[in-house]
PDB file of N, CA and C in Angstrom:
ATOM      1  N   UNK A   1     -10.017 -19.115  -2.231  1.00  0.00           N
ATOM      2  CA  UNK A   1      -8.680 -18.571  -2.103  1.00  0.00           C
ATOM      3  C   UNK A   1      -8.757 -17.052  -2.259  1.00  0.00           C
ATOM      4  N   UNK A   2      -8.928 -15.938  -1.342  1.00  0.00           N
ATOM      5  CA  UNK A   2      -9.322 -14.809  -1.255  1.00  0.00           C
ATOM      6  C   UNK A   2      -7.602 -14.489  -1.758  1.00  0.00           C
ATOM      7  N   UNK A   3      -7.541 -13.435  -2.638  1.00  0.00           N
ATOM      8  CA  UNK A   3      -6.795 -12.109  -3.291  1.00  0.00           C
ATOM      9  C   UNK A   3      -6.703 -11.040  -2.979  1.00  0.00           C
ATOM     10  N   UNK A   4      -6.124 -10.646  -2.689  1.00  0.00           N
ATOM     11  CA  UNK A   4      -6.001  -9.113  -2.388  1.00  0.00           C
ATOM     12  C   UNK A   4      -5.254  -8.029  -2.558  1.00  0.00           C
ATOM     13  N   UNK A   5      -5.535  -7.199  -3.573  1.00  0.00           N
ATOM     14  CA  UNK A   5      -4.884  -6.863  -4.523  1.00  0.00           C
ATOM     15  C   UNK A   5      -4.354  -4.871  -3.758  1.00  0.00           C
ATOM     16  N   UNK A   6      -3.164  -4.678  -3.274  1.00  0.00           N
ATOM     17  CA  UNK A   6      -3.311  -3.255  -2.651  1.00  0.00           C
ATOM     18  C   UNK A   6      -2.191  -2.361  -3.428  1.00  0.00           C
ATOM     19  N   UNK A   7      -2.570  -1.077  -3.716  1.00  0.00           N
ATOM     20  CA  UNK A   7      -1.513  -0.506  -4.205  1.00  0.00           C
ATOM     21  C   UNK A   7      -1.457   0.693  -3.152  1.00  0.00           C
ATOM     22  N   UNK A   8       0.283   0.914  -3.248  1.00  0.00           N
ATOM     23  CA  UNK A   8       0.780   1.746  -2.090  1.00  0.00           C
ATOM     24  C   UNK A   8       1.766   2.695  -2.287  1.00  0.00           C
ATOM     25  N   UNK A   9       1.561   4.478  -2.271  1.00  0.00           N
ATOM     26  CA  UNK A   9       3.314   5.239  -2.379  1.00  0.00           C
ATOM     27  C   UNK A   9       4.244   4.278  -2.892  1.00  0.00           C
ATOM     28  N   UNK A  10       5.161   4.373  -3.128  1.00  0.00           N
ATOM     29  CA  UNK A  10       6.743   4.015  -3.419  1.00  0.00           C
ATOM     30  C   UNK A  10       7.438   4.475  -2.492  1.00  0.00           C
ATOM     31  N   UNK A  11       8.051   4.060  -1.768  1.00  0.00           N
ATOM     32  CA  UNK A  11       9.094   3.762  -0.639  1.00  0.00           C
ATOM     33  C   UNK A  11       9.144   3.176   0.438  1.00  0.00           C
ATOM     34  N   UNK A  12       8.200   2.472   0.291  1.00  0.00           N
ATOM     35  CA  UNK A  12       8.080   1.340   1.812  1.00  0.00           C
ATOM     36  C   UNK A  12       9.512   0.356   1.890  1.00  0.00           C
ATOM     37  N   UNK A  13       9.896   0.365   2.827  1.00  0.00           N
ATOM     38  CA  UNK A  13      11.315  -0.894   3.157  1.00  0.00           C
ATOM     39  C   UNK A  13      10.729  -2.195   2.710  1.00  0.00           C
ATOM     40  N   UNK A  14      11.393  -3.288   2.513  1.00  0.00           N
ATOM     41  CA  UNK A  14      10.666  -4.479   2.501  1.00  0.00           C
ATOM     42  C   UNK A  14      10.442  -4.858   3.641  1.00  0.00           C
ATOM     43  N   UNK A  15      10.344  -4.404   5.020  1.00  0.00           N
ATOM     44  CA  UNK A  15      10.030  -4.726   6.182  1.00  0.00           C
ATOM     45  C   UNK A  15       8.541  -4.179   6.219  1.00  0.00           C
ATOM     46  N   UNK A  16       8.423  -2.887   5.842  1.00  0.00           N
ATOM     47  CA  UNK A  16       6.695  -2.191   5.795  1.00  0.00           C
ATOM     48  C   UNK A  16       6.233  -3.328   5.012  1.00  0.00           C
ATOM     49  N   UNK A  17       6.452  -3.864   3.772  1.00  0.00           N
ATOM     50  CA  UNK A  17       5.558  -4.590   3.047  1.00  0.00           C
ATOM     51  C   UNK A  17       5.348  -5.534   3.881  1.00  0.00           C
ATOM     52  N   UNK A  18       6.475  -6.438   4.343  1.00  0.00           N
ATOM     53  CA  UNK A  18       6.254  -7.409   4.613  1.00  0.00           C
ATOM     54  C   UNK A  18       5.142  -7.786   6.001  1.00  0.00           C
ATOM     55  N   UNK A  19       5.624  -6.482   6.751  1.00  0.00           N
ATOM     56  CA  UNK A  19       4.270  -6.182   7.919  1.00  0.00           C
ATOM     57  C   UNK A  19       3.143  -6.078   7.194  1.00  0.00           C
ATOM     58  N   UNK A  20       2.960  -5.612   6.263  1.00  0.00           N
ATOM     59  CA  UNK A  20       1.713  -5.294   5.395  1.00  0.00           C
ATOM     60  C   UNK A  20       0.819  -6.388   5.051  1.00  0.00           C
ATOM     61  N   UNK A  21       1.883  -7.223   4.580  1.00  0.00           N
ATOM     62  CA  UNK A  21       1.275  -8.483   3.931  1.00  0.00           C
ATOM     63  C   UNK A  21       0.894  -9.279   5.080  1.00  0.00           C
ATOM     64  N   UNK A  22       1.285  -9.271   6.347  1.00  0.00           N
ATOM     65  CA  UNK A  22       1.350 -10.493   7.115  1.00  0.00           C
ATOM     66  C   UNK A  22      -0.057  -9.633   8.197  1.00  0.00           C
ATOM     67  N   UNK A  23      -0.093  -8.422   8.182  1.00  0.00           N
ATOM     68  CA  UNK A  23      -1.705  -7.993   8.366  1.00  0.00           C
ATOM     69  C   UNK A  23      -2.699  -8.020   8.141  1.00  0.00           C
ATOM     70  N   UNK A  24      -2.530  -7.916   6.379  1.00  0.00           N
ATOM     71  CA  UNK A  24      -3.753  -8.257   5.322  1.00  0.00           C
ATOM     72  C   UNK A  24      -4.188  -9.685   5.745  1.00  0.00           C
ATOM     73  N   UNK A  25      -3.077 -10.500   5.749  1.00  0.00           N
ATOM     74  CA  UNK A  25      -3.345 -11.814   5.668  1.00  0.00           C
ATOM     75  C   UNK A  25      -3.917 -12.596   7.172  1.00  0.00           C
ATOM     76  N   UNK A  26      -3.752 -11.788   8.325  1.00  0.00           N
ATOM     77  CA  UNK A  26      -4.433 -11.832   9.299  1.00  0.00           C
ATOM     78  C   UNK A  26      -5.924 -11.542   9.865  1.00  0.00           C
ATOM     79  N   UNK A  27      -6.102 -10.431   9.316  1.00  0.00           N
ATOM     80  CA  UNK A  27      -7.265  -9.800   8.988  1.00  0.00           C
ATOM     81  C   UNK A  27      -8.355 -10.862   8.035  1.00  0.00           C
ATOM     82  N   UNK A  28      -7.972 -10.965   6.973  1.00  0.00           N
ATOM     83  CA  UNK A  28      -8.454 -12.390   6.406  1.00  0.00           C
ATOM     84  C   UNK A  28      -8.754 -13.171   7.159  1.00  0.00           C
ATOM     85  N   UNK A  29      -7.917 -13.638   7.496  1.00  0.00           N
ATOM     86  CA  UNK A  29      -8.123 -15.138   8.544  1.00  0.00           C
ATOM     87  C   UNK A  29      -9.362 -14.873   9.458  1.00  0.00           C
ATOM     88  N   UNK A  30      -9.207 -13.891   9.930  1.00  0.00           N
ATOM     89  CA  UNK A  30      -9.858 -13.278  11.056  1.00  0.00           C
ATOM     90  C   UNK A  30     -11.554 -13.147  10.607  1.00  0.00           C
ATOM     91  N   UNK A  31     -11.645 -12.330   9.859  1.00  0.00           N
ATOM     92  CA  UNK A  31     -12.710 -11.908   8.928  1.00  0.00           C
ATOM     93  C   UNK A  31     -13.653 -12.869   8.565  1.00  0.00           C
ATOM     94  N   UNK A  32     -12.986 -13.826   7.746  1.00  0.00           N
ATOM     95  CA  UNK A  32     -13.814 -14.274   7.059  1.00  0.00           C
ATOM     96  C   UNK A  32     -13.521 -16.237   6.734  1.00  0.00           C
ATOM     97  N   UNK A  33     -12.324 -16.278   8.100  1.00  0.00           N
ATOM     98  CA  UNK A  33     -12.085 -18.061   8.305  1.00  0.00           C
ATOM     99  C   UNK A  33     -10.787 -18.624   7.499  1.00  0.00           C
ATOM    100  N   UNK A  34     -10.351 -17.618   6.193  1.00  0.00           N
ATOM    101  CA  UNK A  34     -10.016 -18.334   5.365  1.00  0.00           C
ATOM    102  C   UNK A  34      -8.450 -19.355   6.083  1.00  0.00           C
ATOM    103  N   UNK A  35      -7.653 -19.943   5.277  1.00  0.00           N
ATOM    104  CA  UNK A  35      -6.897 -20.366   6.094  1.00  0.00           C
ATOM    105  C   UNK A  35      -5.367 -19.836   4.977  1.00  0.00           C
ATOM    106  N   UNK A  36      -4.576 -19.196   6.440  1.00  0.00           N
ATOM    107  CA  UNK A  36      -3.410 -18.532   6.351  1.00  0.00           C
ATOM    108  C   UNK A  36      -2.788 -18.635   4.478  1.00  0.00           C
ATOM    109  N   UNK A  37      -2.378 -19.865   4.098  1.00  0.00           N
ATOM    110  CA  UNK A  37      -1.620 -20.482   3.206  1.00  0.00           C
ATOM    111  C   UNK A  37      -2.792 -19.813   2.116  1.00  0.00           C
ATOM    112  N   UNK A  38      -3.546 -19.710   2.426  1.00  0.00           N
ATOM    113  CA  UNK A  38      -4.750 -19.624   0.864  1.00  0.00           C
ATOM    114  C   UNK A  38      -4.976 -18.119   0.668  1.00  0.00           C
ATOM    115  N   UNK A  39      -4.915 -17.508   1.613  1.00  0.00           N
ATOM    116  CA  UNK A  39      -4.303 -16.006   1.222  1.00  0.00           C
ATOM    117  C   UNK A  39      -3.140 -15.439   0.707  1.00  0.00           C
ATOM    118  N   UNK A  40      -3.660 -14.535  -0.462  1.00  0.00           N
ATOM    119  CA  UNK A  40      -2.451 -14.591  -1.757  1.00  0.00           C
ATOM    120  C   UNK A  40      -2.570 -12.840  -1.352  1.00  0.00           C
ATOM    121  N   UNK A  41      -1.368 -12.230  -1.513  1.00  0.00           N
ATOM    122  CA  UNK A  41      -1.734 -10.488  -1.321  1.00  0.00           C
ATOM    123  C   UNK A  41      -0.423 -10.233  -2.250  1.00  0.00           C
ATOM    124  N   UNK A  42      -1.216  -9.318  -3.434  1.00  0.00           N
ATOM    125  CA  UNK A  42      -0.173  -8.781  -4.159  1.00  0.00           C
ATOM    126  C   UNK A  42       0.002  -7.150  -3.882  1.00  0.00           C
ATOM    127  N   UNK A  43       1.106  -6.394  -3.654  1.00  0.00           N
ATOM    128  CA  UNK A  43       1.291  -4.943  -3.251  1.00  0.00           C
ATOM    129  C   UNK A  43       2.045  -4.827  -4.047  1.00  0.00           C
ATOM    130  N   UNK A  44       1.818  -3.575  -4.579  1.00  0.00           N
ATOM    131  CA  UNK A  44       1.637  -3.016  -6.249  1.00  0.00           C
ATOM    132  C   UNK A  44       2.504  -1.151  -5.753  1.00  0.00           C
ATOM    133  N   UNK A  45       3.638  -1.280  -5.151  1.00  0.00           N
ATOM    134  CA  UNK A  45       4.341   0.209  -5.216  1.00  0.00           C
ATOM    135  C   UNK A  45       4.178   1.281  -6.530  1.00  0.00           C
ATOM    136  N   UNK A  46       3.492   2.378  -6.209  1.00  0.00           N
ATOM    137  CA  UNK A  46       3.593   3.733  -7.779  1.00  0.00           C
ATOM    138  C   UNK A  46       4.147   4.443  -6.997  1.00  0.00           C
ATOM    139  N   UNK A  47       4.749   5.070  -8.012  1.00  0.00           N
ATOM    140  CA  UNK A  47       5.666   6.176  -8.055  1.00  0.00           C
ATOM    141  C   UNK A  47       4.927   7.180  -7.741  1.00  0.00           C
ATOM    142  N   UNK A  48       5.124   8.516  -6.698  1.00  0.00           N
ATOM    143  CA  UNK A  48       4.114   9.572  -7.164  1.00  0.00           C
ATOM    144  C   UNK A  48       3.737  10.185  -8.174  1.00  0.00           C
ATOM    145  N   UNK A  49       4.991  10.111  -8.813  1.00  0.00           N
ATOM    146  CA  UNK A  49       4.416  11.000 -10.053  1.00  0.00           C
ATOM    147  C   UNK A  49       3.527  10.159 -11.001  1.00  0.00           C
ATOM    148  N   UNK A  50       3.178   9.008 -10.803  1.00  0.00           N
ATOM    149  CA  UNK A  50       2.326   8.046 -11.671  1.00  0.00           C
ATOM    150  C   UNK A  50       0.871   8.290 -10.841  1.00  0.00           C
ATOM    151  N   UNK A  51       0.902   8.526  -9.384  1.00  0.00           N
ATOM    152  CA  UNK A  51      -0.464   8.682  -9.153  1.00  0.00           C
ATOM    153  C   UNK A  51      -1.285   9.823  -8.558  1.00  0.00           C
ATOM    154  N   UNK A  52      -1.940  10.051  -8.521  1.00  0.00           N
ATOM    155  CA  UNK A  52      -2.573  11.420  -8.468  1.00  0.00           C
ATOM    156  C   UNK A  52      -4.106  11.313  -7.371  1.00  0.00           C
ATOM    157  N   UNK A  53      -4.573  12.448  -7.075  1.00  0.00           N
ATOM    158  CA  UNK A  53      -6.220  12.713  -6.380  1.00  0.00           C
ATOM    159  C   UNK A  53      -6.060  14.233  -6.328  1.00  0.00           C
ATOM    160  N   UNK A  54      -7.247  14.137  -6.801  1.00  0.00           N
ATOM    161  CA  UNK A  54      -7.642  15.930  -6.916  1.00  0.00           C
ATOM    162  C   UNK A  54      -7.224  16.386  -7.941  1.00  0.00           C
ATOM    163  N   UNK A  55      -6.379  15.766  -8.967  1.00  0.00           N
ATOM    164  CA  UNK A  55      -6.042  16.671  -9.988  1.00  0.00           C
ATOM    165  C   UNK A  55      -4.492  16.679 -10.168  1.00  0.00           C
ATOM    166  N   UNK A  56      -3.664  16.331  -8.637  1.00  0.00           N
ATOM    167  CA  UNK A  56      -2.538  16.392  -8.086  1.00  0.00           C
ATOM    168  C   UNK A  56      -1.612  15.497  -7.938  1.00  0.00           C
ATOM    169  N   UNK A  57      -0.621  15.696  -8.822  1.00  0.00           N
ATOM    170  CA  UNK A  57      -0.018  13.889  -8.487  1.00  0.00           C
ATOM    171  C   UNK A  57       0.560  13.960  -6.858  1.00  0.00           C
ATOM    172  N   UNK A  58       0.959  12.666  -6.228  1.00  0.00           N
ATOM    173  CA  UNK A  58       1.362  13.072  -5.016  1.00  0.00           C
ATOM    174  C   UNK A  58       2.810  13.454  -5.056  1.00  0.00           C
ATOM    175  N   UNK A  59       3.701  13.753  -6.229  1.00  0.00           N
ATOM    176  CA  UNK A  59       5.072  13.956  -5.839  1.00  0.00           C
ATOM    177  C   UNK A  59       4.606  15.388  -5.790  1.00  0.00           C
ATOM    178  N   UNK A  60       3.708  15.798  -6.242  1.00  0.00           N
ATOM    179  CA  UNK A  60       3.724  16.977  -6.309  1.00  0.00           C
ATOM    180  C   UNK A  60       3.098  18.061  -5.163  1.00  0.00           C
ATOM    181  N   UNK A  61       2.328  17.099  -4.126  1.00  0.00           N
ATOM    182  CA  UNK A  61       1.705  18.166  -3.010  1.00  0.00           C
ATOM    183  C   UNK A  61       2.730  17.439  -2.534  1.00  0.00           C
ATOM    184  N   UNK A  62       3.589  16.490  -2.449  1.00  0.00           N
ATOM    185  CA  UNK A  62       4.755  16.369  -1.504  1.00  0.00           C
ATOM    186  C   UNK A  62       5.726  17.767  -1.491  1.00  0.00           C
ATOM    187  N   UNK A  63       6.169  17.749  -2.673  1.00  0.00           N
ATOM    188  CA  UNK A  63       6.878  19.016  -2.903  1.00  0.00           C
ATOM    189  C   UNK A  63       6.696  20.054  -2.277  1.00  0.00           C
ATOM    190  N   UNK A  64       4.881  20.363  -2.690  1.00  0.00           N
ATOM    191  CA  UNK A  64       4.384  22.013  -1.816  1.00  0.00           C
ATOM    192  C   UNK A  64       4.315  21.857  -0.767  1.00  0.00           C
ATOM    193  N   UNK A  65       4.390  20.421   0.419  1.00  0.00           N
ATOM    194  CA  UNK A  65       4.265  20.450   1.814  1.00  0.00           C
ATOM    195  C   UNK A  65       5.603  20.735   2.407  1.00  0.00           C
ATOM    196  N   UNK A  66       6.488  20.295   1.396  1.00  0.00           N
ATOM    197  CA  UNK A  66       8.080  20.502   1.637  1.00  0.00           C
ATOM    198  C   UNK A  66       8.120  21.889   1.648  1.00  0.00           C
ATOM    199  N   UNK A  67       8.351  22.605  -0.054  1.00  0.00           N
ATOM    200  CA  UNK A  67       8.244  23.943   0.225  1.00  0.00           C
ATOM    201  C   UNK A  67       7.703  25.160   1.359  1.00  0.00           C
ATOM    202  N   UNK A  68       6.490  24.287   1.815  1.00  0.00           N
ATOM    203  CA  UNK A  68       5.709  25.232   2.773  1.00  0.00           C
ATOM    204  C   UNK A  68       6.252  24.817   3.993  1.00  0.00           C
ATOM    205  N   UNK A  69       6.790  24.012   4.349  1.00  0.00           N
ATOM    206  CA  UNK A  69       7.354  23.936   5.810  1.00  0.00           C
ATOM    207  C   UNK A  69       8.948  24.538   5.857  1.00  0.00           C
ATOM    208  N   UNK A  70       9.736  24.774   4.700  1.00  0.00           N
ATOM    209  CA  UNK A  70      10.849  25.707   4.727  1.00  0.00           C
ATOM    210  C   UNK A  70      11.917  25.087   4.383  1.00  0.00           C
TER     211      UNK A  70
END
């Protein structure tokens, strides 16, 4: 029973997830045989300001891409 555990930004519609999930879970199938029902996918929304790379949380180079475009 393959898992698949994805974390993603905060603000997807429940329509993005739900495309999300029904990709993952294709891809699976696809991949590696399993069968549809036995693929479990949990998507795990953070906040930007909870996650970061480089040092940078992302609300925060959101901000400076905002700022810098005017």
């Amino acid at each position: 029973m393959p898992l698949i555990q994805i974390s993603i930004g905060a603000g997807r519609t429940d329509d993005q997830v739900r495309t999300l999930v029904t990709e993952l879970t294709d891809a699976t199938v696809r991949a590696i045989g399993a069968r549809p029902e036995a693929v479990s996918v949990i998507v795990t929304q953070v906040e930007g300001t909870h996650w970061a790379n480089g040092g940078t949380t992302l609300a925060d180079k959101k901000a400076a891409r905002e700022a810098a475009a005017g």
